[in-house]
N, C-alpha and C. Protein backbone atom coordinates (compact mmCIF):
# COMPACT_ATOMS: atom_id res chain seq x y z
N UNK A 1 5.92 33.40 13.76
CA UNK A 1 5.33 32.23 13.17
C UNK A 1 6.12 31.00 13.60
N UNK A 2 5.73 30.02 14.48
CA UNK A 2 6.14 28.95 14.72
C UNK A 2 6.03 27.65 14.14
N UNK A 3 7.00 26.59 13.62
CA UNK A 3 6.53 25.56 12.81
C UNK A 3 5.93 24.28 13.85
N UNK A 4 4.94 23.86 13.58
CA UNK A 4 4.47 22.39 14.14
C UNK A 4 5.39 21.29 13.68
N UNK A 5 5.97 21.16 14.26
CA UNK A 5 6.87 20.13 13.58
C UNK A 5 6.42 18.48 13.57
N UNK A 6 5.55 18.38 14.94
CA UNK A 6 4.54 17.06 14.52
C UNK A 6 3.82 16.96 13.65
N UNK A 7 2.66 18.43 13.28
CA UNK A 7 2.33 18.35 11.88
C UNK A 7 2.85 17.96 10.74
N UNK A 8 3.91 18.71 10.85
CA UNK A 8 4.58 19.03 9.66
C UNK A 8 5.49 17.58 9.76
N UNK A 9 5.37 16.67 10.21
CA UNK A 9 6.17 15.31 9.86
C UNK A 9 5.50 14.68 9.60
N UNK A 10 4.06 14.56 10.67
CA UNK A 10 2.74 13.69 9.81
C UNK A 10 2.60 14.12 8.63
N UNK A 11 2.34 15.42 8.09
CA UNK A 11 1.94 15.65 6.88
C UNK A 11 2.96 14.97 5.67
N UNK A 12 4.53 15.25 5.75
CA UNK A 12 5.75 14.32 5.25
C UNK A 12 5.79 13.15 5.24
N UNK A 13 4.76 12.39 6.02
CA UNK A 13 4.99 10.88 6.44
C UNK A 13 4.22 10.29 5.72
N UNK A 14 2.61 11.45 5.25
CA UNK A 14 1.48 11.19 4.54
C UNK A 14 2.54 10.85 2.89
N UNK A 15 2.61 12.20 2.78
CA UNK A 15 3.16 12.34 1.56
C UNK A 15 4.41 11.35 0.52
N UNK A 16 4.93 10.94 1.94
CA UNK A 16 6.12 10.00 1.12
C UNK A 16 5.35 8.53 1.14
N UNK A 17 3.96 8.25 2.07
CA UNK A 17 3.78 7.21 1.74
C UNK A 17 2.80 6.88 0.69
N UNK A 18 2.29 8.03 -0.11
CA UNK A 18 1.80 8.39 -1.27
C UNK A 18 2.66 8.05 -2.05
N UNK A 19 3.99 8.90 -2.12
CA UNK A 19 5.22 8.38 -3.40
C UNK A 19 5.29 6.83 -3.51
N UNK A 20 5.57 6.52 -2.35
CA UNK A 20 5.92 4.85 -1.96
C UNK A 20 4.77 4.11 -2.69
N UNK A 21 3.30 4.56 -2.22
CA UNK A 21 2.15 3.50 -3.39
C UNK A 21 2.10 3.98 -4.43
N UNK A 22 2.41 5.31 -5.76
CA UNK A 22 2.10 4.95 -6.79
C UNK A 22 3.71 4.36 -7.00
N UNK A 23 4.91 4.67 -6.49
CA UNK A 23 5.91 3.65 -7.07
C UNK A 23 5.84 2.43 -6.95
N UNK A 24 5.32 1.76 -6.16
CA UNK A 24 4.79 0.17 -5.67
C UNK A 24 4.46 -0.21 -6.81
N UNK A 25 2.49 0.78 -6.66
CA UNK A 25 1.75 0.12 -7.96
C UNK A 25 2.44 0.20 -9.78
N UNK A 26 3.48 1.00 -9.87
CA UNK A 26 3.66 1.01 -11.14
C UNK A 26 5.04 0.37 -11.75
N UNK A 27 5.89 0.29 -10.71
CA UNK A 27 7.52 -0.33 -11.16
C UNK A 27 7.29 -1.82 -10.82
N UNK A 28 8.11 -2.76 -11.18
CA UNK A 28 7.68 -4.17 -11.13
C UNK A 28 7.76 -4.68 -9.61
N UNK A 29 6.84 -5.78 -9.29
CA UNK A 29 6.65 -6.12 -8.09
C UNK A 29 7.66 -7.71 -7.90
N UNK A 30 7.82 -8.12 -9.23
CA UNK A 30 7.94 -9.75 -9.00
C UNK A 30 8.47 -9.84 -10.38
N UNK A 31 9.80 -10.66 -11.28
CA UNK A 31 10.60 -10.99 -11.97
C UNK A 31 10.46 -12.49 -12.02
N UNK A 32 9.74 -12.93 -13.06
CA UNK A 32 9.71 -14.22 -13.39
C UNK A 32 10.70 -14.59 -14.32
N UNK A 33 11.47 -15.74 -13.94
CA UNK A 33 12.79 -16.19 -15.14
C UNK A 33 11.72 -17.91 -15.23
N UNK A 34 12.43 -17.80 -16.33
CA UNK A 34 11.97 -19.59 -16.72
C UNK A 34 12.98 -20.03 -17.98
N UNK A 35 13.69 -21.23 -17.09
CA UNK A 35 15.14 -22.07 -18.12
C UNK A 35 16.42 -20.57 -18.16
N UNK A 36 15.84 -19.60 -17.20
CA UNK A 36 17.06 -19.05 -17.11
C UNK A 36 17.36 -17.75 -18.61
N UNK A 37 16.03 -18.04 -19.60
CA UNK A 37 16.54 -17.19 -20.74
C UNK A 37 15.18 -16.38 -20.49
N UNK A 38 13.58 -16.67 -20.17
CA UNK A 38 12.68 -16.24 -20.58
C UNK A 38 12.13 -15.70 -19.30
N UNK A 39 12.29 -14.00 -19.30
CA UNK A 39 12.05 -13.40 -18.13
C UNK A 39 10.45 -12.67 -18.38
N UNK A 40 10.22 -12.49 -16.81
CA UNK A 40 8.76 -11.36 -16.93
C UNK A 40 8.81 -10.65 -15.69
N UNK A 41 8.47 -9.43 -15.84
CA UNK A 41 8.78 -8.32 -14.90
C UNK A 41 7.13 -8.31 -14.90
N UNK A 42 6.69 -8.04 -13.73
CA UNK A 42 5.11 -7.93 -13.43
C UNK A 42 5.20 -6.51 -12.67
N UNK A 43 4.33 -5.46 -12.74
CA UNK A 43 3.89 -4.43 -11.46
C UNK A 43 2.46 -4.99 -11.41
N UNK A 44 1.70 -4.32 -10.25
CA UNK A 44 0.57 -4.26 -9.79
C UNK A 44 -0.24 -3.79 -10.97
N UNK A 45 -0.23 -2.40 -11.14
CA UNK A 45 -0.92 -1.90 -12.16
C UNK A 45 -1.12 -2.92 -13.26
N UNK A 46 0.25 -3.59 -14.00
CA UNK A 46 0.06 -4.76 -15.24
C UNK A 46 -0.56 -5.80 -15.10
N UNK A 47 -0.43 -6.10 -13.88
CA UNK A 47 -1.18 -7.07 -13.41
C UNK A 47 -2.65 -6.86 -13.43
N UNK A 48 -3.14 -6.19 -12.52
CA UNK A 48 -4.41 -5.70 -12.94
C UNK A 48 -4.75 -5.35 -14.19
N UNK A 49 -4.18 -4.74 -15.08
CA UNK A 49 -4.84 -4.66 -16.55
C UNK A 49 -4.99 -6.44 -17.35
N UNK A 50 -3.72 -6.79 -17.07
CA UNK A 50 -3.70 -8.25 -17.74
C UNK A 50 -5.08 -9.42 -17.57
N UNK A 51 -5.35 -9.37 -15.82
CA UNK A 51 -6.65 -9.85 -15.65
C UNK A 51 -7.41 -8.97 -16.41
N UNK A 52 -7.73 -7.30 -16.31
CA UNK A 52 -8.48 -7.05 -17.00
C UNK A 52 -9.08 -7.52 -18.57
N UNK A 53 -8.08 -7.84 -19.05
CA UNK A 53 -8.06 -7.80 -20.84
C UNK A 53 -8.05 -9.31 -20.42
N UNK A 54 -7.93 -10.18 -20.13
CA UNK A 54 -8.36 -11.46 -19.98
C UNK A 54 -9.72 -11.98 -19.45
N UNK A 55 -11.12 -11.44 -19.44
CA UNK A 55 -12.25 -11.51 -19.04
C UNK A 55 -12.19 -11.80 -17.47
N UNK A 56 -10.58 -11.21 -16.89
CA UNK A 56 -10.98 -12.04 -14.99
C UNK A 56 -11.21 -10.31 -14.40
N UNK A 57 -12.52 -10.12 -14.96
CA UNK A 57 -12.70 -8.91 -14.12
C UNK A 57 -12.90 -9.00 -12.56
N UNK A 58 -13.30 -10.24 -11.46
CA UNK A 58 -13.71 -10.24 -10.43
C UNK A 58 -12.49 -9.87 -9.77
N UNK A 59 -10.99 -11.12 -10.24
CA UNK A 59 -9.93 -11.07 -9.72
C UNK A 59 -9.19 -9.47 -9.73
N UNK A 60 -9.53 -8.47 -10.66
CA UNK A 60 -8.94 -8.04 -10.98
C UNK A 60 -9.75 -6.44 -10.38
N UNK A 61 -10.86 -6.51 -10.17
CA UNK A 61 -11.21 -6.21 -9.26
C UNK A 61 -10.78 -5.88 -7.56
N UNK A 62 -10.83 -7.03 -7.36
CA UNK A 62 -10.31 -7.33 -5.85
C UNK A 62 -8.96 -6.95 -5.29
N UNK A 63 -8.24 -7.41 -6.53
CA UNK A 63 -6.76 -6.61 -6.61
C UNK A 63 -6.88 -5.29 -6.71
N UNK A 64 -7.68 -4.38 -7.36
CA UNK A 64 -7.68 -3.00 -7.73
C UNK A 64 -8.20 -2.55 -6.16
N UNK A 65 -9.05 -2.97 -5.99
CA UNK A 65 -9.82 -2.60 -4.62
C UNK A 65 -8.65 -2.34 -3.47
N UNK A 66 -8.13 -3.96 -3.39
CA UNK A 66 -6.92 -3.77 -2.31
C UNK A 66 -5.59 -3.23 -2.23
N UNK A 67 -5.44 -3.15 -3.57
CA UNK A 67 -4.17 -2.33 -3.47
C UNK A 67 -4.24 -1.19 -3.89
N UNK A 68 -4.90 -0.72 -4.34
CA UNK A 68 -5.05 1.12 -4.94
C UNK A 68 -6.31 1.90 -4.15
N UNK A 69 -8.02 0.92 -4.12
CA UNK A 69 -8.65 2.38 -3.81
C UNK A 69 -8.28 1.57 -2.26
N UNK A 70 -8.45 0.79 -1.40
CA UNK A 70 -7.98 1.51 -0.26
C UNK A 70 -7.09 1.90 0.54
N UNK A 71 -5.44 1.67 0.40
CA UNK A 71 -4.27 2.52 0.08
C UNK A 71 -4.59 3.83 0.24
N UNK A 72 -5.52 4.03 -1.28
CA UNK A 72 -5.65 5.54 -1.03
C UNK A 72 -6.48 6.07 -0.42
N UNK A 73 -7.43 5.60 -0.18
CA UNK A 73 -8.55 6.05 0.78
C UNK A 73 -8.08 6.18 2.25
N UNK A 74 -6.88 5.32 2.48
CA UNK A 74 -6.70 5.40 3.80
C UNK A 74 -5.26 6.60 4.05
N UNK A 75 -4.87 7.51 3.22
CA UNK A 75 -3.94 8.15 2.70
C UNK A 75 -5.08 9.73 3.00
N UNK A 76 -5.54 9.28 1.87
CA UNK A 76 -6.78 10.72 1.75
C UNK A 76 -7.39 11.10 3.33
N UNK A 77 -7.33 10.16 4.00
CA UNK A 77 -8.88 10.10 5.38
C UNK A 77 -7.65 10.36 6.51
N UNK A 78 -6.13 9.76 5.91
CA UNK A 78 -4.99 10.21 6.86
C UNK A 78 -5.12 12.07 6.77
N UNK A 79 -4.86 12.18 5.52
CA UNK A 79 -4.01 13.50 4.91
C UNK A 79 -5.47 14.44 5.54
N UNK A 80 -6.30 14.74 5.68
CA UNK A 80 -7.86 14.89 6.30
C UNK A 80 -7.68 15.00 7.31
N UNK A 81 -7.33 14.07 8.00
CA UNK A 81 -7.54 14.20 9.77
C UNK A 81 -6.22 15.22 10.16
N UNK A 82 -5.50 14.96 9.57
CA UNK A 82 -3.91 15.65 9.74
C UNK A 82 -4.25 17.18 9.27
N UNK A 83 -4.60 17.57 8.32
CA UNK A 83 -5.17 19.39 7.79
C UNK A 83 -6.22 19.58 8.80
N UNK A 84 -7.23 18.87 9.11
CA UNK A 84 -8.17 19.26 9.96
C UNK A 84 -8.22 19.20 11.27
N UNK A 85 -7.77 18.41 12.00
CA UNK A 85 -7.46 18.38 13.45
C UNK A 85 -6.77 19.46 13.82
N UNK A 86 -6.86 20.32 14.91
CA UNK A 86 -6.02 21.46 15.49
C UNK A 86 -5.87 20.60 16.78
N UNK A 87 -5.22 21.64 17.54
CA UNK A 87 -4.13 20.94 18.85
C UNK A 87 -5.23 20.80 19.96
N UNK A 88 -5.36 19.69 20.68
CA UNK A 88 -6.58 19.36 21.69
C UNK A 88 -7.67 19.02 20.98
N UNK A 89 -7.84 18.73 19.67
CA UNK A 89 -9.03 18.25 18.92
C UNK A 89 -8.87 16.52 18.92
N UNK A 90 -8.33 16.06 18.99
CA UNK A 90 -8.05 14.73 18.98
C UNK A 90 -8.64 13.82 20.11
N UNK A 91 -9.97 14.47 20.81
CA UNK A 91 -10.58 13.69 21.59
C UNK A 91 -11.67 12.91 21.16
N UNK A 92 -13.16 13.32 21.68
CA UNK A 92 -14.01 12.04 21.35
C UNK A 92 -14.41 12.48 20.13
N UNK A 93 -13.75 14.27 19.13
CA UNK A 93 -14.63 13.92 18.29
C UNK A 93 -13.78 13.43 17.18
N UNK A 94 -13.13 12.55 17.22
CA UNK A 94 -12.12 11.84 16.11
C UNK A 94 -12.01 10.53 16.00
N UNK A 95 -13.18 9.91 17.18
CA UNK A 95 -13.18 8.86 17.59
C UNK A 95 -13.69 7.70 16.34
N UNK A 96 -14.49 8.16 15.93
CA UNK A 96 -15.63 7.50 14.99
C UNK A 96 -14.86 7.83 13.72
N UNK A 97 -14.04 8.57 13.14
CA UNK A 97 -12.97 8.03 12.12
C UNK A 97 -11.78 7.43 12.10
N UNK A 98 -11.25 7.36 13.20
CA UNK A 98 -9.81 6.53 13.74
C UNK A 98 -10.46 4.69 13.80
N UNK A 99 -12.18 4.78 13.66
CA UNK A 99 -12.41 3.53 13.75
C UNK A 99 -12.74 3.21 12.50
N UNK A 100 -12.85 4.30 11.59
CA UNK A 100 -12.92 3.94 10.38
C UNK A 100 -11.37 3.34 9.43
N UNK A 101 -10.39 4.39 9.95
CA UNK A 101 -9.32 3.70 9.76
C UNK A 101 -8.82 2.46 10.14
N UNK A 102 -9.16 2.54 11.18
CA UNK A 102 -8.32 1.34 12.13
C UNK A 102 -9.06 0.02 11.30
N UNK A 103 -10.36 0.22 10.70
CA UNK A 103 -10.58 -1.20 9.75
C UNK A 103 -10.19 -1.04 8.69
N UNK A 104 -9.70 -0.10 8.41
CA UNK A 104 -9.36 -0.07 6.82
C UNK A 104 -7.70 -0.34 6.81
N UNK A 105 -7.15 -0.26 7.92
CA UNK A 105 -6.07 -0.98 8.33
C UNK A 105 -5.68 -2.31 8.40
N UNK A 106 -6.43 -3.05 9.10
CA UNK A 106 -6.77 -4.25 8.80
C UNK A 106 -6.02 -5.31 7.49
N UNK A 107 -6.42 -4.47 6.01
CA UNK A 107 -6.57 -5.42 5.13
C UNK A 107 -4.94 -4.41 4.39
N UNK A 108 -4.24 -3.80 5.45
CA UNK A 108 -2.67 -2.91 5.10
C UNK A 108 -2.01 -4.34 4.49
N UNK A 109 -1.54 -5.37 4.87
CA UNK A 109 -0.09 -6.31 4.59
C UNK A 109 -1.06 -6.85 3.31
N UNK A 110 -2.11 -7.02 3.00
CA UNK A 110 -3.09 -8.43 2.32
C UNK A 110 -2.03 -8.54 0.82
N UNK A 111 -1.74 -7.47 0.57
CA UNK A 111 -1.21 -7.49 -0.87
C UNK A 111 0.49 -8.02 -0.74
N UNK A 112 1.05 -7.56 0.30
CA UNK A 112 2.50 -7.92 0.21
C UNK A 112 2.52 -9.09 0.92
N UNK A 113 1.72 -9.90 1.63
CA UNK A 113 1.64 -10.68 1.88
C UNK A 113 1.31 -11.89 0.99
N UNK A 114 0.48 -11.84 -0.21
CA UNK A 114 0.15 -12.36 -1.49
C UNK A 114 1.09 -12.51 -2.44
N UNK A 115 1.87 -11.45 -2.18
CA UNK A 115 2.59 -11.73 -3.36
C UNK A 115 4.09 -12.33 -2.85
N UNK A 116 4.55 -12.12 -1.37
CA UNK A 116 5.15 -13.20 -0.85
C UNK A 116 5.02 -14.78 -0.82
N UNK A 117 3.63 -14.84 -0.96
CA UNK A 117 3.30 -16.17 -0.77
C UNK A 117 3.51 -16.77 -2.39
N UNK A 118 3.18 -16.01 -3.90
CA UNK A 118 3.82 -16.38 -4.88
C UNK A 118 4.98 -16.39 -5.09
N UNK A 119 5.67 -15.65 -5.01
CA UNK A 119 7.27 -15.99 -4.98
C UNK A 119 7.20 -17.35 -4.35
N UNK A 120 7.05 -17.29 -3.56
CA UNK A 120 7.05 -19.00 -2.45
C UNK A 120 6.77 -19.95 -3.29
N UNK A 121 5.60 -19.63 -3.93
CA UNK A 121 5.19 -20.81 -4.57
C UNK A 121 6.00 -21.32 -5.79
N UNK A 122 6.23 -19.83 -6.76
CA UNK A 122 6.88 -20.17 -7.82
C UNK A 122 8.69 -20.62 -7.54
N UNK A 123 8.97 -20.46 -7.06
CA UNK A 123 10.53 -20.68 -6.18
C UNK A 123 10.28 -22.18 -5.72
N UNK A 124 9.19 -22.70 -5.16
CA UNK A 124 9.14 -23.98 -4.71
C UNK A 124 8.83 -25.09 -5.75
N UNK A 125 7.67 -24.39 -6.60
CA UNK A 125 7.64 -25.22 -7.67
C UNK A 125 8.59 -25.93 -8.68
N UNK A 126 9.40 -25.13 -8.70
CA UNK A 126 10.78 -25.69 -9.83
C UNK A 126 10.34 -25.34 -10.75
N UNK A 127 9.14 -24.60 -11.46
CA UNK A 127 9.16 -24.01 -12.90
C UNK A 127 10.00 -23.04 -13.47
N UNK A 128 9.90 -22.34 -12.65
CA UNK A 128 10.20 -20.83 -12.73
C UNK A 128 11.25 -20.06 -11.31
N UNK A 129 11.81 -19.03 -11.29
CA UNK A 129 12.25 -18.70 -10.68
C UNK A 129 11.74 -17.18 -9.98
N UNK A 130 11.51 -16.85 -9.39
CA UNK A 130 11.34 -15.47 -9.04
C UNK A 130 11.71 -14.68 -8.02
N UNK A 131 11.71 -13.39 -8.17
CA UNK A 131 12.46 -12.41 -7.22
C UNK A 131 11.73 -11.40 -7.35
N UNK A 132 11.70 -10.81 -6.06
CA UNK A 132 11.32 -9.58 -5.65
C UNK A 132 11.69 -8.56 -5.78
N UNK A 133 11.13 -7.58 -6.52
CA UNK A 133 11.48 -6.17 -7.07
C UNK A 133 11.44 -4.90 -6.41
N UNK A 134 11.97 -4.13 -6.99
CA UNK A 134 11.54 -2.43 -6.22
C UNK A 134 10.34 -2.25 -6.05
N UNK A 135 9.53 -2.50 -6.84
CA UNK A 135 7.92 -1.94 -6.60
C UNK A 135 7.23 -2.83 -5.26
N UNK A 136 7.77 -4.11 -4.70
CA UNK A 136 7.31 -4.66 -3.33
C UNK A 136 7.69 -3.89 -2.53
N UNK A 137 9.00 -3.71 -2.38
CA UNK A 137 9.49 -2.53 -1.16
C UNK A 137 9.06 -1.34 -1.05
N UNK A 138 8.55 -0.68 -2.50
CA UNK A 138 7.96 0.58 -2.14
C UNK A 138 6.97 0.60 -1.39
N UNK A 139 5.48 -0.83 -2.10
CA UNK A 139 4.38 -1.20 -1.65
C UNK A 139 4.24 -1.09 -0.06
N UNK A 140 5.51 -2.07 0.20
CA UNK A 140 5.72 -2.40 1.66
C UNK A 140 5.86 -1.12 2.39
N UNK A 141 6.78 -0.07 2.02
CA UNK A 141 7.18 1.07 2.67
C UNK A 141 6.20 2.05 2.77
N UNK A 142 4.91 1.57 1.87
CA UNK A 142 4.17 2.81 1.64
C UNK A 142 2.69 2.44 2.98
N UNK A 143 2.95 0.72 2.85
CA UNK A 143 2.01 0.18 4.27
C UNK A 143 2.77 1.14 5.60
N UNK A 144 4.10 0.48 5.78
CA UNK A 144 4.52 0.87 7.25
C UNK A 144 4.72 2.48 7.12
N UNK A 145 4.50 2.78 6.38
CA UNK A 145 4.86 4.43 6.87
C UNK A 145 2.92 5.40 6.67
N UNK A 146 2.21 4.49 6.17
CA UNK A 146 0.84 4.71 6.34
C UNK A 146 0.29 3.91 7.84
N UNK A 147 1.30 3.35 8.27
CA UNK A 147 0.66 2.41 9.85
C UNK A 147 1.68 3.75 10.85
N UNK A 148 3.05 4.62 10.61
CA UNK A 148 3.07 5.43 11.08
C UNK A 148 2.39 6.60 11.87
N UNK A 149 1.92 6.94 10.30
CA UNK A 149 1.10 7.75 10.53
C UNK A 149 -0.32 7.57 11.13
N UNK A 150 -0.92 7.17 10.92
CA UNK A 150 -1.82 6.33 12.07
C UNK A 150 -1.59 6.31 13.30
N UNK A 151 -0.09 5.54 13.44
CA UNK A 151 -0.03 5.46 14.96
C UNK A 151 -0.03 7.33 15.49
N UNK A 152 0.95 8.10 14.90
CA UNK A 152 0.78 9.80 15.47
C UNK A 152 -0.28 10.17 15.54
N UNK A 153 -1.41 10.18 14.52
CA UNK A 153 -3.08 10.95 14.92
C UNK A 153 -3.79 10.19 15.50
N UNK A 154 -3.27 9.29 16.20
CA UNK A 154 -4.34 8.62 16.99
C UNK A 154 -3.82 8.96 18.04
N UNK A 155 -4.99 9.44 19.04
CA UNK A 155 -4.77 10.02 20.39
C UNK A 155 -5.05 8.75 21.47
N UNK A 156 -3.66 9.05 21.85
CA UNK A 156 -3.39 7.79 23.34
C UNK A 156 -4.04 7.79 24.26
């Protein structure tokens, strides 16, 4: 019995970048201080509920969309091609889902990129202060190691 060891790293690469998005979505993303005494720890997930319970279902929506179902959709359609592909299968008939990924790729940075741009804002504004938490880096780690994997099942 011989191990695939390309498999078997894509499949590891899937998997830790699974850990990486639900730790993203659930530990705090962003630490708001204000006058230095009055702090707020935000995750994704709180965030999204908070719009929720505040009637901003569209916003909160859009956020759910982009950072959880397609994350995972593009995780699931990874973890899929990786169990199902055998060795020399990676020609034309894989073609027409690598293009399904490759757009669902696309909209990978939209969220850590957003929430870079608040820090920015709140840091520039002078209200408030903020900093970046564990749950961005996971977020982040869970993009580049889902753009990994991608790059391995896609046939050159």
């Amino acid at each position: 019995m011989t191990i695939d060891w390309r498999r078997f790293l894509l499949n590891l690469t899937i998997l830790a970048a699974a850990v990486c998005l639900v730790l993203g979505l659930v530990l705090p993303v962003v630490k708001l201080s204000r006058l230095y005494v009055w702090t707020d720890e935000h995750s994704m997930a709180s965030v999204i509920w908070a719009l929720y319970s505040k009637d901003e279902l569209f916003l909160a929506a859009v956020i759910a969309v982009f950072s959880i179902l397609i994350p995972a959709i593009k995780l699931l359609y990874l973890l899929a091609m990786a169990s199902l592909a055998g060795e020399g299968e990676a020609g034309t008939h894989w073609q027409r889902p690598l293009k399904h990924l490759e757009w669902l790729g696309k909209w990978s940075m939209l969220d850590v990129l957003v929430l870079a741009l608040i820090v920015f804002y709140v840091k520039s504004s002078g209200v408030a202060d903020a900093a970046a938490m564990p749950g961005l880096y996971f977020f982040s780690g869970s993009v580049v190691l889902t753009m990994l994997a991608y790059g391995w099942i896609k046939p050159t």
